[in-house]
C-alpha atoms as a PDB file:
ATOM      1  CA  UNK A   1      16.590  17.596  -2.265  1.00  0.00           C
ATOM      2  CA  UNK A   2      17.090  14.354   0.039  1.00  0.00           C
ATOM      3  CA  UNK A   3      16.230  14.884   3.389  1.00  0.00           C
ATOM      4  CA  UNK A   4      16.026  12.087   5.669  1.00  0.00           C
ATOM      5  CA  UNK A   5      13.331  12.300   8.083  1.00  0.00           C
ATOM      6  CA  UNK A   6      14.097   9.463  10.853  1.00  0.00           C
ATOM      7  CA  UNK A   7      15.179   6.329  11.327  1.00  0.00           C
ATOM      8  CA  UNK A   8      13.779   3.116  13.288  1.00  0.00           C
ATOM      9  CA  UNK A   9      15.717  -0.042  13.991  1.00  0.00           C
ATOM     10  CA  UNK A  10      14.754  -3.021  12.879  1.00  0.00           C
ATOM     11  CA  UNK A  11      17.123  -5.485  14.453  1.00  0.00           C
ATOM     12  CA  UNK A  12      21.094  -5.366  15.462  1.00  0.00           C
ATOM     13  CA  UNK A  13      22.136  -4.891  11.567  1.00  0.00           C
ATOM     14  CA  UNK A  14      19.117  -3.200  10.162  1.00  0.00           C
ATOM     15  CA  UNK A  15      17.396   0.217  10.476  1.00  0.00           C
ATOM     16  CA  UNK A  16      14.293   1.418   8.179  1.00  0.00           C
ATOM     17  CA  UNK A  17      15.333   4.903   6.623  1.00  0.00           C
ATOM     18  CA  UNK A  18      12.814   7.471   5.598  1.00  0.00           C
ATOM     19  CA  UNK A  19      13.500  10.180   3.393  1.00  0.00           C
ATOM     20  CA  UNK A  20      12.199  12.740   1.335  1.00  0.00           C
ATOM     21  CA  UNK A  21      13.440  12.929  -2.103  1.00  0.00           C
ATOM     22  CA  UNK A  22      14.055  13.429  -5.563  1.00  0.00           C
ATOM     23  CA  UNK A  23      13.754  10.875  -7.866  1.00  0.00           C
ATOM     24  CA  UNK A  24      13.624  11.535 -12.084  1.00  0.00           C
ATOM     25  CA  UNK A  25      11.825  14.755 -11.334  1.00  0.00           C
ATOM     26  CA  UNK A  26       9.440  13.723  -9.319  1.00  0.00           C
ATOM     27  CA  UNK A  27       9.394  14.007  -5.535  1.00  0.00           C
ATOM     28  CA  UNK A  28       8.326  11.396  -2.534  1.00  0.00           C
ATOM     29  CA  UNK A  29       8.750   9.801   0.262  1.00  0.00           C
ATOM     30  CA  UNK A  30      11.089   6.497   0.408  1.00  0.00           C
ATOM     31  CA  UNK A  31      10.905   4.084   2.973  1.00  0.00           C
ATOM     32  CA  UNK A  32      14.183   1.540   2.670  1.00  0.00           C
ATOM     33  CA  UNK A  33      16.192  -0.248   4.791  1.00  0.00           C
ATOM     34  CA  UNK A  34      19.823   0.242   5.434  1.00  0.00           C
ATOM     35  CA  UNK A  35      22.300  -2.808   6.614  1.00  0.00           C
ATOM     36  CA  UNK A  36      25.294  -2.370   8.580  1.00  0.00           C
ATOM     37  CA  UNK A  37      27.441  -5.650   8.842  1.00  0.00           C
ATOM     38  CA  UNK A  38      31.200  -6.789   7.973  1.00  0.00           C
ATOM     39  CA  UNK A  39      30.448  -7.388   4.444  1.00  0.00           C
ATOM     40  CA  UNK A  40      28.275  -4.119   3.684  1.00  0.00           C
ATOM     41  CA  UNK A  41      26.856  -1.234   4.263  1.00  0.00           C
ATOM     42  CA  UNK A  42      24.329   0.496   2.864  1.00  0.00           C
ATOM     43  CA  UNK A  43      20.646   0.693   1.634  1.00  0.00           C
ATOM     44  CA  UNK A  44      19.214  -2.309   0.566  1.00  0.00           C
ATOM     45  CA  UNK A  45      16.795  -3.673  -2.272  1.00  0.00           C
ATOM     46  CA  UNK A  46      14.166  -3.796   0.341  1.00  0.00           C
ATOM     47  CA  UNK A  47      11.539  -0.897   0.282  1.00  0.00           C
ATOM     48  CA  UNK A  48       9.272   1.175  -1.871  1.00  0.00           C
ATOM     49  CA  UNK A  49       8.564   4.954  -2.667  1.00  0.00           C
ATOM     50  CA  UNK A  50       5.079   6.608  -2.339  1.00  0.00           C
ATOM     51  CA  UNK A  51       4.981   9.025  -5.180  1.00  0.00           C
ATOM     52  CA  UNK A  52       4.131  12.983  -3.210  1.00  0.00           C
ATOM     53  CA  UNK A  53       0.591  13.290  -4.849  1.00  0.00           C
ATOM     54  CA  UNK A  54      -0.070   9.692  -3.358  1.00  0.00           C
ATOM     55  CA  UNK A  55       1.525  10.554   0.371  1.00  0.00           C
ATOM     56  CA  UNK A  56      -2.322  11.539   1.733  1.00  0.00           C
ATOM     57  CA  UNK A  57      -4.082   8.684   0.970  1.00  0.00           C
ATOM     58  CA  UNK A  58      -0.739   6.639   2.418  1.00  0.00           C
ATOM     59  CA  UNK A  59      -0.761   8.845   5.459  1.00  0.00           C
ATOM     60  CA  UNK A  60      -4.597   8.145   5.623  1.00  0.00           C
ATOM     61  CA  UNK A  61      -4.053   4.055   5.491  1.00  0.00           C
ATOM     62  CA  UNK A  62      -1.329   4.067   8.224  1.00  0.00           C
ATOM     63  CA  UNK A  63      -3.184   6.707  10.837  1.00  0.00           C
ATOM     64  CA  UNK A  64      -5.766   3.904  10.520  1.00  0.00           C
ATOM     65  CA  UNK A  65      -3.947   0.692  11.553  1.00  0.00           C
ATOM     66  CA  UNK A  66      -4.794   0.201  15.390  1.00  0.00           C
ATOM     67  CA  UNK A  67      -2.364  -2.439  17.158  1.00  0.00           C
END
């Protein structure tokens, strides 16, 4: 069930991926980032997963950060 919602780049070699998906059973939203560059390509280590139940109260957090 991945579906990959958008992506926003970081810097020349990096973009932050975000996808619905599938993970043991349980579905949620990960937020990683993905590296293109001589030596590799491909997601990183760096990121997290918000677990589906917890996506509201996430959602809730980020429609309050004013810049």
């Amino acid at each position: 069930m991945d579906k990959e919602i958008g992506r926003i780049k970081k810097n020349e070699n990096t973009e932050i991926v975000i996808r619905v998906d599938d993970y043991g059973g349980q579905t949620g939203i990960t937020i990683r980032e993905f590296l293109t560059s001589e030596k590799y390509t491909g997601f990183t280590k760096q990121g997290t997963r918000i677990p589906a139940e917890k996506w509201p109260e996430f959602r809730k957090l980020v429609e309050e950060v004013q810049l």
